[in-house]
Protein backbone atom coordinates (compact mmCIF):
# COMPACT_ATOMS: atom_id res chain seq x y z
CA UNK A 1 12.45 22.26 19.39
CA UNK A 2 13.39 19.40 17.13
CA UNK A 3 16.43 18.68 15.48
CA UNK A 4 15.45 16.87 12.98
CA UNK A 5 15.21 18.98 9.39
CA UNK A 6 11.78 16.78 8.74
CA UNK A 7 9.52 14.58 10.54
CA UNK A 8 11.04 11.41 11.05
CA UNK A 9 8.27 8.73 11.82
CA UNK A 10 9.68 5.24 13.49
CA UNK A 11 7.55 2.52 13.37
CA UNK A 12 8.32 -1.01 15.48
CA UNK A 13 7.13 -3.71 17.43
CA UNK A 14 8.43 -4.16 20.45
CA UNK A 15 8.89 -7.58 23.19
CA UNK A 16 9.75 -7.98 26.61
CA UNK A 17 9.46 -9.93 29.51
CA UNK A 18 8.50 -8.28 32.81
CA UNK A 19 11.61 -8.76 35.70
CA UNK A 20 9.58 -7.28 38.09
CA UNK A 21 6.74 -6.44 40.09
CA UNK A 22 5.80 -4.76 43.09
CA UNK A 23 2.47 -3.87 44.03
CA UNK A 24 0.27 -2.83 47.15
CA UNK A 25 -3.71 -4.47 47.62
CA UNK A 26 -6.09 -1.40 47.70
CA UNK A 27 -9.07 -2.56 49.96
CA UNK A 28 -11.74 -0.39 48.71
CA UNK A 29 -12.37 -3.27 45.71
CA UNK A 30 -12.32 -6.87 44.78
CA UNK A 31 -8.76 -7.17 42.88
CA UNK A 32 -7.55 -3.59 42.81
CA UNK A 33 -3.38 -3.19 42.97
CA UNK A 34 -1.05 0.23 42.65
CA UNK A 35 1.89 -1.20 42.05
CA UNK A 36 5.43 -0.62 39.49
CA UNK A 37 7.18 -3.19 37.37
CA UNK A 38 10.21 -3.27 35.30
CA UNK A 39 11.04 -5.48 32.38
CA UNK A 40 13.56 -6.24 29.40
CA UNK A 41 13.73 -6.79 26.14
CA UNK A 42 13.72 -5.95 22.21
CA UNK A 43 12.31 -3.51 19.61
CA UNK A 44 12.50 -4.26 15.99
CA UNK A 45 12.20 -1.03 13.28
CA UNK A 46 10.59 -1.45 10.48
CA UNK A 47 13.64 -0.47 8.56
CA UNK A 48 15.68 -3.29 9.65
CA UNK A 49 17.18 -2.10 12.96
CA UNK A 50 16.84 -3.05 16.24
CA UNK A 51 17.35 -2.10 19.83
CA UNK A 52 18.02 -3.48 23.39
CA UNK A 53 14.90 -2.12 25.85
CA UNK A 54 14.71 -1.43 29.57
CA UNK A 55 10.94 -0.94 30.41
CA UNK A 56 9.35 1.08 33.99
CA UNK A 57 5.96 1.24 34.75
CA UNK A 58 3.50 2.27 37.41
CA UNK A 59 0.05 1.22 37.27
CA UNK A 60 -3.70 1.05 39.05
CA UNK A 61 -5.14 -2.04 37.98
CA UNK A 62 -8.80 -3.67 39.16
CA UNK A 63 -8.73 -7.23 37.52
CA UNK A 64 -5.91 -6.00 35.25
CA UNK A 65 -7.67 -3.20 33.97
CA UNK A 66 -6.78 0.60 34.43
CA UNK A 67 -3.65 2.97 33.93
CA UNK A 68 -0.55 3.09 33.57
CA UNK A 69 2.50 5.30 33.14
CA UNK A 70 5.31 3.34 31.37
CA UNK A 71 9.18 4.65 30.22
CA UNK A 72 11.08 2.54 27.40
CA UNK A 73 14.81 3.06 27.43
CA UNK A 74 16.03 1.93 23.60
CA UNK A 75 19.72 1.60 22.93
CA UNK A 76 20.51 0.70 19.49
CA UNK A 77 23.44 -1.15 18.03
CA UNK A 78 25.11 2.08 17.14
CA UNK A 79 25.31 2.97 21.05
CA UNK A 80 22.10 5.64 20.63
CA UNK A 81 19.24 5.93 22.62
CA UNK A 82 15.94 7.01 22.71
CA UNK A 83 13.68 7.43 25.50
CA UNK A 84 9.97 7.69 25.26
CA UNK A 85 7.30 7.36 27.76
CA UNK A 86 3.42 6.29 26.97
CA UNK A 87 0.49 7.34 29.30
CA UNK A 88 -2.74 4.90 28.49
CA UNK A 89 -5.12 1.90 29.83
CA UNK A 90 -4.94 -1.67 30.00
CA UNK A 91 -8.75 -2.44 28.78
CA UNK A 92 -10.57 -6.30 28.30
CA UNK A 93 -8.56 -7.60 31.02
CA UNK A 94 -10.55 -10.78 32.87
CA UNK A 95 -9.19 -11.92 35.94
CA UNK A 96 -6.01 -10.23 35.43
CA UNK A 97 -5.02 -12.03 31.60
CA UNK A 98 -5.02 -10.78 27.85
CA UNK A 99 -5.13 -7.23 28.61
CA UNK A 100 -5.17 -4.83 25.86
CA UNK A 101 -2.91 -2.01 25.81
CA UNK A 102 -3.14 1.85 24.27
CA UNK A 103 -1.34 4.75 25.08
CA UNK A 104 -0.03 8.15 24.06
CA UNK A 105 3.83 8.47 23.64
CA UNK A 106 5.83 11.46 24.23
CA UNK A 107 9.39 11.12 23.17
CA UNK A 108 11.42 12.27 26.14
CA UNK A 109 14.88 12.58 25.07
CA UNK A 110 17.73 10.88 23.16
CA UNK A 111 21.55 10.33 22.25
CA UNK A 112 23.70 10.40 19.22
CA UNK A 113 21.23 9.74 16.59
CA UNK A 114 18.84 10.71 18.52
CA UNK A 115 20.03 13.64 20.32
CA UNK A 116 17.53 16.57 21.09
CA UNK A 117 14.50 14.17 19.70
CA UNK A 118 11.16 15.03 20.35
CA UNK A 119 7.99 13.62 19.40
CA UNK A 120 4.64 11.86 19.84
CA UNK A 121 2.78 9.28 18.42
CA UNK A 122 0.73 6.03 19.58
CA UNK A 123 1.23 2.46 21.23
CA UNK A 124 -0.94 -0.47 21.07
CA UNK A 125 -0.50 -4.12 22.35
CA UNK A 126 -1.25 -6.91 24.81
CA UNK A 127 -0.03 -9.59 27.46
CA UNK A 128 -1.22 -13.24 27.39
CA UNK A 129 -1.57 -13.73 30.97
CA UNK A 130 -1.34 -11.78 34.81
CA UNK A 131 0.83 -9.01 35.65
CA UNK A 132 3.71 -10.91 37.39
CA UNK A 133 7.97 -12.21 36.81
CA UNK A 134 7.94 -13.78 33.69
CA UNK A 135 5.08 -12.34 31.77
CA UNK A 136 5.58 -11.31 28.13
CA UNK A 137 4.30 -8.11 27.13
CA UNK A 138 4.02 -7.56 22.96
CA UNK A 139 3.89 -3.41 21.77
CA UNK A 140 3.48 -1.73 18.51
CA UNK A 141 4.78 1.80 18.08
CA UNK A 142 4.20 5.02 15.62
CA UNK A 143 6.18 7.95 16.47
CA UNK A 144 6.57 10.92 14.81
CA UNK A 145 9.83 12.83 15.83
């Protein structure tokens, strides 16, 4: 159940540069990885506030395109946090660059503020270039909770 007397809806944007990447090379077709990545960065509410992000993925790309199962850790300046996780694609992908990104997102679970949160909503964004150290990855959110 959720704690929260009404429905709250957050709305942000969210940046972060991927730290990590592991992946394995599926032979059964040209370009197609399994693999899990991490990265770090910001998320910026439209009301003004902003939080630190740790980001964990798993994905099954061909030539950048597929799914992927992605958690976002958000800890905001107060010391809360809010977890939620997005299940979608990465579509228009060639070679691997300018992906396009939309999910689902379930809000798993929070702190403080954000204690017994739960929620969905939707995620939408893209990445310039390949899947790989360095790579900046640019999200919008809307999630009810």
């Amino acid at each position: 159940a959720n704690v929260f007397p009404q429905t709250k809806e957050l709305r942000f944007d969210m940046k972060y540069q991927i730290i990590s990447n592991d992946f394995l090379v599926v032979n059964d077709t040209l370009n197609h990885k399994i693999g899990k990545a991490a990265g770090i960065g910001s998320a910026a509410l439209k009301d003004g506030s902003s939080a630190e992000v740790k980001v964990f993925f798993i994905y099954d790309y061909t030539n950048g395109n597929g799914d992927f199962i992605e958690y976002y850790n958000l800890t905001f300046k107060d010391g809360s946090t809010l977890t939620i996780k997005a299940k979608g694609k990465s579509l228009g992908s060639l070679d691997g660059s300018m992906p396009l990104f939309q999910a689902d997102v379930t809000v798993t679970g929070g702190t403080d503020v954000y204690a017994g949160a739960r929620g969905t909503g939707v995620m939408s964004g893209n990445r310039q270039n390949i899947l790989e150290s360095g790579s900046t990855v640019k999200l919008s959110f809307v999630v009810r909770i």
